[in-house]
C-alpha atoms as a PDB file:
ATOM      1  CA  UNK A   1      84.944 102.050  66.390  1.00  0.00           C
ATOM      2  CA  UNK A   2      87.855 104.043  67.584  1.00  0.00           C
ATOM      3  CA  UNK A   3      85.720 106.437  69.502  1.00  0.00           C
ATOM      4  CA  UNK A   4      83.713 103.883  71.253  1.00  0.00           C
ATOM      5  CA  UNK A   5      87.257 102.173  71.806  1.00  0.00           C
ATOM      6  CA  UNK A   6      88.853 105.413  73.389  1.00  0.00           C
ATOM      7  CA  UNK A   7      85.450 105.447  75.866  1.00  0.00           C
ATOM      8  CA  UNK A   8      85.612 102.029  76.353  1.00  0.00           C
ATOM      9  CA  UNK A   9      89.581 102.191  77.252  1.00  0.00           C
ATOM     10  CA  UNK A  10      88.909 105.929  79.627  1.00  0.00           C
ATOM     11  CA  UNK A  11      85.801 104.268  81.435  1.00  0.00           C
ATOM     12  CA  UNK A  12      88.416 101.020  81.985  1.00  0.00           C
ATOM     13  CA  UNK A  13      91.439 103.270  83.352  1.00  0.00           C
ATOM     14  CA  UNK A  14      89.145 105.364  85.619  1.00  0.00           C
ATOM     15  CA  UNK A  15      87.574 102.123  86.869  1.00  0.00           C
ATOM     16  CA  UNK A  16      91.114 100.873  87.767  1.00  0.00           C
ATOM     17  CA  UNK A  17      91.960 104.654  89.325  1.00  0.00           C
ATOM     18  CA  UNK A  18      88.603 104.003  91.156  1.00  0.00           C
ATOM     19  CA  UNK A  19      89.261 101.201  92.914  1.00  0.00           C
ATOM     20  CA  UNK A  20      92.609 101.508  93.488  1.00  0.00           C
ATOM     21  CA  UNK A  21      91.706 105.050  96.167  1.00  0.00           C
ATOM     22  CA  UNK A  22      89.871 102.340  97.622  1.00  0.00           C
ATOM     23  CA  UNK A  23      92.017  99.900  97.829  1.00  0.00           C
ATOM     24  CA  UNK A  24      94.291 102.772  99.597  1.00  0.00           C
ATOM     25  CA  UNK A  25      91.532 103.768 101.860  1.00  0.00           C
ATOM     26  CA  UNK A  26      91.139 100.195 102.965  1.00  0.00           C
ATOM     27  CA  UNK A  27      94.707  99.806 103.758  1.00  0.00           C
ATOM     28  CA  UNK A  28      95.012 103.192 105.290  1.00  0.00           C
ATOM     29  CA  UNK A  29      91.973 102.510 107.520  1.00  0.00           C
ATOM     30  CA  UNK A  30      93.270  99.104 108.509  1.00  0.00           C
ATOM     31  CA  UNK A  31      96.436 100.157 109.535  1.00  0.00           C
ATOM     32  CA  UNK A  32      95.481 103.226 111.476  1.00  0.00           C
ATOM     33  CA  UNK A  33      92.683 101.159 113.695  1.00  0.00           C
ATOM     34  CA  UNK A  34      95.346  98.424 114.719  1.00  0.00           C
ATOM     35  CA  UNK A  35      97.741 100.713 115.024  1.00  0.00           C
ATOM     36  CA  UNK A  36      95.371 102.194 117.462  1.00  0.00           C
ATOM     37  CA  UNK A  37      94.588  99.370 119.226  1.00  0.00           C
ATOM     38  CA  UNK A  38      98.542  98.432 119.665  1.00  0.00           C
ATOM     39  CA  UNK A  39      99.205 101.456 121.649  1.00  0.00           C
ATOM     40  CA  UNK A  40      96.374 101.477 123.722  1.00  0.00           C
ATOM     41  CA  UNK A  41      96.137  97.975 124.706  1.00  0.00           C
ATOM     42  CA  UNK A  42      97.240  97.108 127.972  1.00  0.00           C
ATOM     43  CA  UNK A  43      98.830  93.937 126.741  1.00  0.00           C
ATOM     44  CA  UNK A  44     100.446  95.444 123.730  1.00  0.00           C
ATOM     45  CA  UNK A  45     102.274  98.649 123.770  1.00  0.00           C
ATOM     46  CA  UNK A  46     100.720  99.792 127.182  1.00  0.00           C
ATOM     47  CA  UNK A  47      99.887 103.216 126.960  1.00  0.00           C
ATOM     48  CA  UNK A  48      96.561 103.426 127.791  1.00  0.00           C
ATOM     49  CA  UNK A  49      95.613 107.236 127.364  1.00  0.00           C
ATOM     50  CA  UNK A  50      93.357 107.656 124.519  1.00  0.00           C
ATOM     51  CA  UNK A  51      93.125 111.429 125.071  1.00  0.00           C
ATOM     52  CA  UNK A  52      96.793 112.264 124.815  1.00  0.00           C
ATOM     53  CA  UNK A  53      96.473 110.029 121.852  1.00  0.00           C
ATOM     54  CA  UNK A  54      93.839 111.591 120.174  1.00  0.00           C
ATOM     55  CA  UNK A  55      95.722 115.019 120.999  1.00  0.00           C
ATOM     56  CA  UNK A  56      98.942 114.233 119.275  1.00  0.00           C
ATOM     57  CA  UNK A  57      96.914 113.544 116.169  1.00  0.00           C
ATOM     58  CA  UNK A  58      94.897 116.682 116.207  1.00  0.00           C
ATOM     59  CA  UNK A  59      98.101 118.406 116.987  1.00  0.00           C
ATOM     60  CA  UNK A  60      99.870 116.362 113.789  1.00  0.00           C
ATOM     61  CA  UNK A  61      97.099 117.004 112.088  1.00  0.00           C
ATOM     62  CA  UNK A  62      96.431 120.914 112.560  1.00  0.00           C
ATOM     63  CA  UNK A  63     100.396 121.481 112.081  1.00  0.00           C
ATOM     64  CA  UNK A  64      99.854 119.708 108.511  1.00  0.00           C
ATOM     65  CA  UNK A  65      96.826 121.247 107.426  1.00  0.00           C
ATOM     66  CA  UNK A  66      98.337 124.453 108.118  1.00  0.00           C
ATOM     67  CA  UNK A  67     101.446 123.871 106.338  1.00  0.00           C
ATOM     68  CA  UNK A  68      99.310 122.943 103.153  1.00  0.00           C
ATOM     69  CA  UNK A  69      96.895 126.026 103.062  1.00  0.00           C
ATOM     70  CA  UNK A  70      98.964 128.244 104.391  1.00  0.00           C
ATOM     71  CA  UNK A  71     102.739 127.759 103.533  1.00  0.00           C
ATOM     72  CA  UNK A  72     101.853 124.872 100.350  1.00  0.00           C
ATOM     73  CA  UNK A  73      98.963 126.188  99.113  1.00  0.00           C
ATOM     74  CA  UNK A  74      97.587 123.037  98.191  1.00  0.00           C
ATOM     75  CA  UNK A  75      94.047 124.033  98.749  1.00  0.00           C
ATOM     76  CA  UNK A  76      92.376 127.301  99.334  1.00  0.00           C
ATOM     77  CA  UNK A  77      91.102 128.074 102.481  1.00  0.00           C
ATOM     78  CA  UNK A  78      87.469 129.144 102.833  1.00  0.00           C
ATOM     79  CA  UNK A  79      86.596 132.395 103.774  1.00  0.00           C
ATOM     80  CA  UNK A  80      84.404 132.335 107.097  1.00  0.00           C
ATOM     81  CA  UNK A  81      84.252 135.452 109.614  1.00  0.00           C
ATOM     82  CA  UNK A  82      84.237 134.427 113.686  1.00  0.00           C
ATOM     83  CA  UNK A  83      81.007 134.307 114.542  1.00  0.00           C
ATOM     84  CA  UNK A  84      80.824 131.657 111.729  1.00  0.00           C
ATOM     85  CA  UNK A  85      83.416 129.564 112.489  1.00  0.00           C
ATOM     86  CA  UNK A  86      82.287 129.736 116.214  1.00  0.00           C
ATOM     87  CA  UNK A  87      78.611 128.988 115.193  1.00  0.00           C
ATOM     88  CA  UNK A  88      79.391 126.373 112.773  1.00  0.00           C
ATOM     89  CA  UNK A  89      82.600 124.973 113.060  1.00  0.00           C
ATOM     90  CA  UNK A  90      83.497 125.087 117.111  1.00  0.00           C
ATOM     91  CA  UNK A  91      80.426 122.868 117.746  1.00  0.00           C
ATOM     92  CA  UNK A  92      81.070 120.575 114.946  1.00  0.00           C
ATOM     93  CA  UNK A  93      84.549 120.425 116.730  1.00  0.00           C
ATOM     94  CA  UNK A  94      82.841 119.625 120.072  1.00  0.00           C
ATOM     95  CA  UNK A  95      81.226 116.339 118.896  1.00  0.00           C
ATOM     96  CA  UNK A  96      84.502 115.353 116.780  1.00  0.00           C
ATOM     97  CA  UNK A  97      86.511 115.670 119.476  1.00  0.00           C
ATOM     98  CA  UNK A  98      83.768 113.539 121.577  1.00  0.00           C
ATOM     99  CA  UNK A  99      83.807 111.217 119.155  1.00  0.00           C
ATOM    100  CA  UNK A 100      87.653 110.678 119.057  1.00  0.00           C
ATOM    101  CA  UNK A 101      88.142 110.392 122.890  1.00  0.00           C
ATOM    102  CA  UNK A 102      84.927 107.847 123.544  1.00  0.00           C
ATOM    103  CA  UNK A 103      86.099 105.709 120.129  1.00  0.00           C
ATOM    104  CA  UNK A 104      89.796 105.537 120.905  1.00  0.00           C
ATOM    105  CA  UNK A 105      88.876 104.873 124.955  1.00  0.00           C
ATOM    106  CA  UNK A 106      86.897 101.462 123.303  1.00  0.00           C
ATOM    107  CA  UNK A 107      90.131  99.650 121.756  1.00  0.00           C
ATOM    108  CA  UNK A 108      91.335  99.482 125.555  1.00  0.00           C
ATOM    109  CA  UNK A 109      88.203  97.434 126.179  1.00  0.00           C
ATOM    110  CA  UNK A 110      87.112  95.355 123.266  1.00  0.00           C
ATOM    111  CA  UNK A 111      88.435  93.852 120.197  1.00  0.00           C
ATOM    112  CA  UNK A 112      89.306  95.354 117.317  1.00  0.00           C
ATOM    113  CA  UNK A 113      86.495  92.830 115.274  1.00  0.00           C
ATOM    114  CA  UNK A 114      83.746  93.310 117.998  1.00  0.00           C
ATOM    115  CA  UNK A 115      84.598  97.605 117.688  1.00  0.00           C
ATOM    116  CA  UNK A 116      83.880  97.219 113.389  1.00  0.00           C
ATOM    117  CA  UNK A 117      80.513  94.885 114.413  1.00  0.00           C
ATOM    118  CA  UNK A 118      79.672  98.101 116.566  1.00  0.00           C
ATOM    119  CA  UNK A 119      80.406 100.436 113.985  1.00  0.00           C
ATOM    120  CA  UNK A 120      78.092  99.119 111.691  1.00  0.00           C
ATOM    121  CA  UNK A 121      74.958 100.815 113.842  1.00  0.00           C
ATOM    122  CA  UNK A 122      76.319 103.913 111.946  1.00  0.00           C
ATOM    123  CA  UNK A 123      73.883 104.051 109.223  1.00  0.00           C
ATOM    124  CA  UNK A 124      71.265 103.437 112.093  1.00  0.00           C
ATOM    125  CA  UNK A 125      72.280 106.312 114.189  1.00  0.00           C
ATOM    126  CA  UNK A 126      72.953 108.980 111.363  1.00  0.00           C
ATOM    127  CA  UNK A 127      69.225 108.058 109.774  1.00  0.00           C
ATOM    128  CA  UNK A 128      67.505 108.431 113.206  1.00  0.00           C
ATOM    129  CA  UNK A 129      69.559 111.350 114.411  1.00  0.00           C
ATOM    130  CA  UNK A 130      68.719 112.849 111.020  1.00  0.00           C
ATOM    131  CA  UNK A 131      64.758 111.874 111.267  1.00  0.00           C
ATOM    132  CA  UNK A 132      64.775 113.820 115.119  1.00  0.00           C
ATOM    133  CA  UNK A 133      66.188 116.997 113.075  1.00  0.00           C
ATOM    134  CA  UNK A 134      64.562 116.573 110.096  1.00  0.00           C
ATOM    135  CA  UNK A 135      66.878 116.255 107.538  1.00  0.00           C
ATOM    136  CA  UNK A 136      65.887 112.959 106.884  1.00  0.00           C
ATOM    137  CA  UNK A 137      61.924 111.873 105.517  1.00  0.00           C
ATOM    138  CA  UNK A 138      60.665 108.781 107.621  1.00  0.00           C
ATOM    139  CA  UNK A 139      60.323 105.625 105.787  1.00  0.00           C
ATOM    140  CA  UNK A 140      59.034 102.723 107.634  1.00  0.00           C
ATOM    141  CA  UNK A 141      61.560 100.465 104.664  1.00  0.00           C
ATOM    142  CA  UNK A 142      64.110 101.962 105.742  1.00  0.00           C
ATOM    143  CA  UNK A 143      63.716 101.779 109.345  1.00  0.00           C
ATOM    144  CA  UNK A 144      62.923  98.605 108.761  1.00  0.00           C
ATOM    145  CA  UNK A 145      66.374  98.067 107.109  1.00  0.00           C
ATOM    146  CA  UNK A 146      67.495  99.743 109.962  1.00  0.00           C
ATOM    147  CA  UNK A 147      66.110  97.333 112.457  1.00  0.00           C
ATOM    148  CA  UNK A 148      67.563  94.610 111.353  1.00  0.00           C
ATOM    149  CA  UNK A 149      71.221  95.687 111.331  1.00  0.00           C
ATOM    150  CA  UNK A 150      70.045  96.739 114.831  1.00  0.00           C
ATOM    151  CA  UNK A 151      69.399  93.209 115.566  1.00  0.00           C
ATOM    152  CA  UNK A 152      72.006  91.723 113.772  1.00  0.00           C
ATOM    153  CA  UNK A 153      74.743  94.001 115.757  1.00  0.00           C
ATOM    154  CA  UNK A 154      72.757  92.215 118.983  1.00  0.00           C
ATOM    155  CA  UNK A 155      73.122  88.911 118.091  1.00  0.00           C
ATOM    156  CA  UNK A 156      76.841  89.640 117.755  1.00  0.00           C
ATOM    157  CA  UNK A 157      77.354  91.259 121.125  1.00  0.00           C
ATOM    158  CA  UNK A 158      75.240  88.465 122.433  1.00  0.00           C
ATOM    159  CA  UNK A 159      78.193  85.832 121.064  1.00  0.00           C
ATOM    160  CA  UNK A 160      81.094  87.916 121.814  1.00  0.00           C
ATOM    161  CA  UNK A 161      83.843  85.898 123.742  1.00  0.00           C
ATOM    162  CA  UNK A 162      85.305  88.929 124.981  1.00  0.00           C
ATOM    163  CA  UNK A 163      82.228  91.539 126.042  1.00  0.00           C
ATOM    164  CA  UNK A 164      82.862  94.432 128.106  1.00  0.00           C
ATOM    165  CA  UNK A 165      79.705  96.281 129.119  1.00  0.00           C
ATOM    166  CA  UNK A 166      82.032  99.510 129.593  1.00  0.00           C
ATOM    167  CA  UNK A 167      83.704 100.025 126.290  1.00  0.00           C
ATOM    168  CA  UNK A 168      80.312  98.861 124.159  1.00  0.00           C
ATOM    169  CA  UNK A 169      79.047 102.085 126.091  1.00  0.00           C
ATOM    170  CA  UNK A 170      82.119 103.869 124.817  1.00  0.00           C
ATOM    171  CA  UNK A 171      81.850 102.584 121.381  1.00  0.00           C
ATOM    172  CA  UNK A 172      77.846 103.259 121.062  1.00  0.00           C
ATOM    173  CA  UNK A 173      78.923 106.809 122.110  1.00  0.00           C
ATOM    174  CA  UNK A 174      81.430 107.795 119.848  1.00  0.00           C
ATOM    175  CA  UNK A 175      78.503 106.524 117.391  1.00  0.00           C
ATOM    176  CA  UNK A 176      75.955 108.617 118.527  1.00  0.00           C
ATOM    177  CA  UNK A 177      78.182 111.707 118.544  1.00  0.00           C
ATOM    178  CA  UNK A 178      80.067 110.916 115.105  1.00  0.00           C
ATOM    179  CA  UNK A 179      76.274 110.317 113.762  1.00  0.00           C
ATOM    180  CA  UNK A 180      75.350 113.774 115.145  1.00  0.00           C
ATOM    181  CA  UNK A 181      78.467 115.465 113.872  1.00  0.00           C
ATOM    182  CA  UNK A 182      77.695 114.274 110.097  1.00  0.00           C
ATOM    183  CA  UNK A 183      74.511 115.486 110.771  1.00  0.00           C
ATOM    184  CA  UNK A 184      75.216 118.740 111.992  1.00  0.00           C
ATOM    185  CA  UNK A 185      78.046 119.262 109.360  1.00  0.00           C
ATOM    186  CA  UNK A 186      74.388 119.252 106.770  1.00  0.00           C
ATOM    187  CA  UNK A 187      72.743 121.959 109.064  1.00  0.00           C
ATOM    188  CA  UNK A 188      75.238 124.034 109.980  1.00  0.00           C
ATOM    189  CA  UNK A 189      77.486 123.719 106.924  1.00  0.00           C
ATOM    190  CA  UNK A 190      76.013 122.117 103.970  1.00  0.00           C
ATOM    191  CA  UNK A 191      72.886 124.225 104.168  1.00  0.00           C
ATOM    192  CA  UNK A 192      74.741 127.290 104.146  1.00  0.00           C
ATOM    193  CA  UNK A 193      76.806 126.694 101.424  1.00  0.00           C
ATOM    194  CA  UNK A 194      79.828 126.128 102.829  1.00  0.00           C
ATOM    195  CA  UNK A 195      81.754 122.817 101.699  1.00  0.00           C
ATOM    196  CA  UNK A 196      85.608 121.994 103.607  1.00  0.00           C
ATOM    197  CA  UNK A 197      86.939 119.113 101.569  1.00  0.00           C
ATOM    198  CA  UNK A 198      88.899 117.218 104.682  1.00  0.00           C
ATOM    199  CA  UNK A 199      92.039 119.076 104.430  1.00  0.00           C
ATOM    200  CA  UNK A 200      89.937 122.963 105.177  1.00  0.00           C
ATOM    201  CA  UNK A 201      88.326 120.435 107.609  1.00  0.00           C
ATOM    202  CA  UNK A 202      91.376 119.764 109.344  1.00  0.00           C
ATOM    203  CA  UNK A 203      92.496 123.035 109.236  1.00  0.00           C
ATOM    204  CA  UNK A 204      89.333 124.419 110.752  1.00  0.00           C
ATOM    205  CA  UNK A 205      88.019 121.829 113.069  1.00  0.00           C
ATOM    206  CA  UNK A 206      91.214 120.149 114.307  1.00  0.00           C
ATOM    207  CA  UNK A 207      92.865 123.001 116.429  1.00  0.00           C
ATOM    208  CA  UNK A 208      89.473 123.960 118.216  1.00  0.00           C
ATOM    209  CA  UNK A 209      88.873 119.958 118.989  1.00  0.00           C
ATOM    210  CA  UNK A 210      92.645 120.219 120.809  1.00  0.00           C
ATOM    211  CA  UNK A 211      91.304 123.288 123.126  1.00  0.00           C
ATOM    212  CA  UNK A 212      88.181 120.762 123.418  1.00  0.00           C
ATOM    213  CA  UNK A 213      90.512 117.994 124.453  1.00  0.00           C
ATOM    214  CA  UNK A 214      92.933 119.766 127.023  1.00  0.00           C
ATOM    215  CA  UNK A 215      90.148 120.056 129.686  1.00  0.00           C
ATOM    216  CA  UNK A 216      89.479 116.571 129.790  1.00  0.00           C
ATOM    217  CA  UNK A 217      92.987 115.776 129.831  1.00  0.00           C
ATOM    218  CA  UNK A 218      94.237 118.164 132.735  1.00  0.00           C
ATOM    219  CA  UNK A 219      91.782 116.255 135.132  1.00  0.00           C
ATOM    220  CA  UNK A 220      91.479 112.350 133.458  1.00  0.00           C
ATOM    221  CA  UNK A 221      95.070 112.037 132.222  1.00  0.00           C
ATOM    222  CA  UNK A 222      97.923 114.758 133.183  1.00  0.00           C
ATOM    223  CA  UNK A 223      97.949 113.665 137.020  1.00  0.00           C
ATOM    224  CA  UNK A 224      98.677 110.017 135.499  1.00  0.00           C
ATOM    225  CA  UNK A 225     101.219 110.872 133.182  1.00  0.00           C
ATOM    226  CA  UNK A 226     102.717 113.166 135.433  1.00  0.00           C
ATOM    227  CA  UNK A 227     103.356 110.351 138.375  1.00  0.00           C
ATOM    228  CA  UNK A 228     104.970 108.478 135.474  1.00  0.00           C
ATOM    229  CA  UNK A 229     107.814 110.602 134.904  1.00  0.00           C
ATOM    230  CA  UNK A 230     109.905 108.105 133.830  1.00  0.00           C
ATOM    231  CA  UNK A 231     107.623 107.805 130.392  1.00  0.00           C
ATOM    232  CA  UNK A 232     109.261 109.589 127.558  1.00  0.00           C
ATOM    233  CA  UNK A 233     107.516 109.874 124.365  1.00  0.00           C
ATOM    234  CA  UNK A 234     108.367 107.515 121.581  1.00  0.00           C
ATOM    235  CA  UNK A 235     108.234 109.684 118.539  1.00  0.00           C
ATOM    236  CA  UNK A 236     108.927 106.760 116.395  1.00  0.00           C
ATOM    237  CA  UNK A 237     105.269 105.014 116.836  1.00  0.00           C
ATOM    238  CA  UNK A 238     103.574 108.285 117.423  1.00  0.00           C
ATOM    239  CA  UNK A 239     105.255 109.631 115.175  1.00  0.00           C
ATOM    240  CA  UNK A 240     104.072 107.120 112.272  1.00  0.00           C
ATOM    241  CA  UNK A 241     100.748 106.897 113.786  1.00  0.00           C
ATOM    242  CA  UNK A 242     100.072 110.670 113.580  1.00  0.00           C
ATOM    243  CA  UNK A 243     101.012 110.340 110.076  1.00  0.00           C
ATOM    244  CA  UNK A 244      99.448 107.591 109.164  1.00  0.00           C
ATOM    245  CA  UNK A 245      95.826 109.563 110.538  1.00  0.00           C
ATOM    246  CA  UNK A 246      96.876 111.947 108.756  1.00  0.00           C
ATOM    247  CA  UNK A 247      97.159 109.793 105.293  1.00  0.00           C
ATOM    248  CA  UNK A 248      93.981 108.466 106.373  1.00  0.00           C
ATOM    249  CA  UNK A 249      92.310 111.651 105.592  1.00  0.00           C
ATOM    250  CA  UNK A 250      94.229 112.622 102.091  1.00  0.00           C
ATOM    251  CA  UNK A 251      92.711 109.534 101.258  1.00  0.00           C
ATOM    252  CA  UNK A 252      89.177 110.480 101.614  1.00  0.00           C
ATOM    253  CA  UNK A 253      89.827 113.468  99.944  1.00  0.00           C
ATOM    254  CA  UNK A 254      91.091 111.058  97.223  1.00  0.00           C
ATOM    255  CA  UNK A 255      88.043 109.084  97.076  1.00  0.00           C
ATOM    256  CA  UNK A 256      85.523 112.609  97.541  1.00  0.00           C
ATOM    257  CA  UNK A 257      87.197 114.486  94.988  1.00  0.00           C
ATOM    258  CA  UNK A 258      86.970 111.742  92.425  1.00  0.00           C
ATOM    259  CA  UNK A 259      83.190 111.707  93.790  1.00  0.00           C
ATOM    260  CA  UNK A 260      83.812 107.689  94.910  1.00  0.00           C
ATOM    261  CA  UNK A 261      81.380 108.585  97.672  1.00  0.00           C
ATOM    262  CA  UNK A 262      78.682 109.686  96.888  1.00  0.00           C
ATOM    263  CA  UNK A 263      76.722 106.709  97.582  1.00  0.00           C
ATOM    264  CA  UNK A 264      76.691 106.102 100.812  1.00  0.00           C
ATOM    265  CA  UNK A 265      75.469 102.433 100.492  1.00  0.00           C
ATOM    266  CA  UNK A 266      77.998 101.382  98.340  1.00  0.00           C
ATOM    267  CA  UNK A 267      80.584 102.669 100.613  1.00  0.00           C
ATOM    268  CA  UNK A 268      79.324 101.297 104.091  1.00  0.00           C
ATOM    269  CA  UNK A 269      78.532  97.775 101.642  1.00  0.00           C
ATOM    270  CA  UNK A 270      81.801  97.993  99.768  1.00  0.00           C
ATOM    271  CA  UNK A 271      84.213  99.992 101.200  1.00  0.00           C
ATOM    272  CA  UNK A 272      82.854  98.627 104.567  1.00  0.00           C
ATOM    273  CA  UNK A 273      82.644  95.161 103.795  1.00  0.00           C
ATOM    274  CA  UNK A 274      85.904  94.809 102.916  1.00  0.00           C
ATOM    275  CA  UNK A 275      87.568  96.318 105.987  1.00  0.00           C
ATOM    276  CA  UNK A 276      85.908  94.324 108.174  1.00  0.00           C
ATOM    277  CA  UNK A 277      86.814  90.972 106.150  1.00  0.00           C
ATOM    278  CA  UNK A 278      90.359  92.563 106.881  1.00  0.00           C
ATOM    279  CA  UNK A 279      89.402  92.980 110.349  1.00  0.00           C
ATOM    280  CA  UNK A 280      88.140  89.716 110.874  1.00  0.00           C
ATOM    281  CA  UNK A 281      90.517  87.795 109.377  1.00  0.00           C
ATOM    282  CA  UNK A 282      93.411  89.699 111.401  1.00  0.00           C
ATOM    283  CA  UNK A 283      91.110  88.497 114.615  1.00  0.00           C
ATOM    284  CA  UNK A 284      91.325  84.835 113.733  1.00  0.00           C
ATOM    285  CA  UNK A 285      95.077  84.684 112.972  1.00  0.00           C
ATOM    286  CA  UNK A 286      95.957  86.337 116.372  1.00  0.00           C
ATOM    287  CA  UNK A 287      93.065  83.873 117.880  1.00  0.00           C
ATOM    288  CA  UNK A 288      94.871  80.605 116.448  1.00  0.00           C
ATOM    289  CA  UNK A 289      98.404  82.123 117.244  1.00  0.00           C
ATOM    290  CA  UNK A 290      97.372  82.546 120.612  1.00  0.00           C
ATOM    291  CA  UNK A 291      96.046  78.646 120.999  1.00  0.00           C
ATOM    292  CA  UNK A 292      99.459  77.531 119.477  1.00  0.00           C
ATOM    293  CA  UNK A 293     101.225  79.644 121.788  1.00  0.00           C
ATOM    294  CA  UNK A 294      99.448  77.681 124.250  1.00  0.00           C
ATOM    295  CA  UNK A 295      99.810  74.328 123.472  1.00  0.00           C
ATOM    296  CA  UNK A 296     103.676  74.384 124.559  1.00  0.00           C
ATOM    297  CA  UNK A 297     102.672  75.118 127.413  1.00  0.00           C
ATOM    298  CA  UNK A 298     100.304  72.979 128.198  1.00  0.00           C
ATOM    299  CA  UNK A 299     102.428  70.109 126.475  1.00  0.00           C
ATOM    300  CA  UNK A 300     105.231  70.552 129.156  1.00  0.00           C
ATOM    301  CA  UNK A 301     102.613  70.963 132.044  1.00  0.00           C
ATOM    302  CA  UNK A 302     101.255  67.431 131.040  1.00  0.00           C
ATOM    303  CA  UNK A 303     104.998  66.382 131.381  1.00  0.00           C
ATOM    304  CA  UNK A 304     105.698  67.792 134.544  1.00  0.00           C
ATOM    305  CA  UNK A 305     102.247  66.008 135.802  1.00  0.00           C
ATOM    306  CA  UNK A 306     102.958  63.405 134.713  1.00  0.00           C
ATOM    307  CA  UNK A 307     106.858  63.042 135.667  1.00  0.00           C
ATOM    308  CA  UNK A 308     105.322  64.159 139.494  1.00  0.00           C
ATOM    309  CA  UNK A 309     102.695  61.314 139.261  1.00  0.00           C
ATOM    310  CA  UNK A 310     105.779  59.057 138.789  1.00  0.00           C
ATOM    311  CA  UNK A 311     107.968  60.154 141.767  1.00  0.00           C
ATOM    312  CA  UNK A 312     105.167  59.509 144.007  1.00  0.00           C
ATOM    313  CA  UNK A 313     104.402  55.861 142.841  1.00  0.00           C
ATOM    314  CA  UNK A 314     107.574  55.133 143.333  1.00  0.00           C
ATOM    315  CA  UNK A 315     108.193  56.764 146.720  1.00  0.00           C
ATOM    316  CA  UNK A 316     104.146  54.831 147.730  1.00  0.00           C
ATOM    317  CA  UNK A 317     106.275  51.591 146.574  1.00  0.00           C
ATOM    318  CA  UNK A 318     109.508  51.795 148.444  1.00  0.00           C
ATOM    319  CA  UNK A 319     107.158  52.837 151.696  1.00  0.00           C
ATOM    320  CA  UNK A 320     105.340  49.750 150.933  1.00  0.00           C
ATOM    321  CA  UNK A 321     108.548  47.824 150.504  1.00  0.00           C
ATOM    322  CA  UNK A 322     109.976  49.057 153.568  1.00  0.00           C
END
């Protein structure tokens, strides 16, 4: 009795440790994507440059990751020789870095609620990307499966308000590369028996997807920036942002090391589901605020109509008088 009650009391405390990595991984993920989108939207913060954005986090992020194998010692680092770091790692790099620019360009575009509806073609893309390379065996259930989130994600482009041909393109590119990167991480990683939790990951990929970065940015967004003198850098918000990408990451390393994800349907289902709820939810508030910011105004145009209408039947009557 007291054994099974000692199991039956470690199974409960390590299903409340379980779900509360979640629980941080939803909040961290929630906070990071509007954070996101609040500096890169035009009518927010106004700083549309998702490259220099994505820069300051790889360059947060690779001064951190240092600082924690190197200095810290938190983790070990793994033992790789150049030519396999610039085999394996630099073109895993490539695609991240891809993936980072062509996601973060999308918030400038679309809504925050239509990006998630996007972002649920994942599972589609990483299957078929890892059918073409064959690390994945063809099932026609699971395309099937596949097809209809395909069609699903349709019918909610189809009904969004706010559609922007240009940043869906975006957003079903940073897809397509992030699918190919997860993929490639299995070929040119997995398969040779190297595993980076995401700290070595960071400390690895992150520097080489900055060099990846700059040439982009020298040609799309320097001459910009540099006709904008007057900008100075908030370190405040980009500060906090960096940081909270940053965060983002411990936390998956929370939820892998704790092996919380090792099925990948539970987490887009779960993990997923509940982000998006999140997501949504955040969408509809800002939707109503916005129609009761509205009404005011709309209120006192009715008034001034109205008040106009007025001073004209009485100017038709005194003509008529006269």
């Amino acid at each position: 009795m007291g054994k099974g009650g000692a199991l039956s009391e470690g199974v409960l405390k390590k299903i409340v440790l379980s779900y509360t990595y979640v629980a941080i991984w939803i909040f961290l993920s929630f906070t990071v994507i509007v954070y996101n989108k609040y500096i890169l939207d035009r009518k927010l913060y106004n700083w549309p440059y998702p490259i220099s954005l994505t820069m300051i986090h790889m360059a947060f992020c690779s001064s951190l990751a240092y600082l924690l194998v190197r200095i810290f010692k938190v983790v070990d680092p793994v033992t790789m020789s150049w030519d396999l770091y610039l085999k394996s790692v630099v073109p895993i790099g490539l695609l991240y870095s891809l993936s980072l620019w062509l996601s973060n360009s999308a918030y400038i575009y679309l809504s925050v609620s239509f990006i998630q509806m996007l972002k649920a073609l994942m599972p589609v893309a990483v299957y078929t990307i890892g059918v073409l390379f064959k690390k994945e065996v063809f099932k026609s259930e699971t395309m099937a499966n596949m097809i209809s989130i395909s069609i699903g994600v349709g019918i909610a482009a189809y009904g969004e308000a706010k559609f922007d041909s240009w940043g869906v393109i975006l957003q079903l590119g940073a897809v397509a590369f992030e699918a190919t990167r997860l993929v490639m991480i299995q070929i040119l990683l997995t398969s040779k028996g190297i595993t980076l939790n995401p700290i070595t990951s960071l400390y690895y990929v992150a520097p080489c997807c900055l060099v990846f970065l700059f040439f982009p940015w020298v040609f799309v967004e320097y001459p910009v920036l540099r006709e904008n003198s007057s900008y100075h850098l908030d370190y405040v918000i980009f500060g906090t942002n960096s940081f909270c990408a940053f965060a983002l990451n411990l936390a998956v390393f929370l939820l892998v090391g704790k092996d919380l994800c090792s099925d990948h349907e539970c987490g887009w289902c779960g993990e997923g589901l509940a982000l998006d709820c999140l997501l949504l939810l955040m969408a509809l508030k800002a939707k109503d605020a916005q129609k009761k910011s509205q009404q005011p105004d709309d209120e006192e145009a009715g008034r001034l109509l109205e008040q106009r209408e007025g001073e004209n039947n009485g100017a038709k009557k005194i003509e008529s008088q006269n």
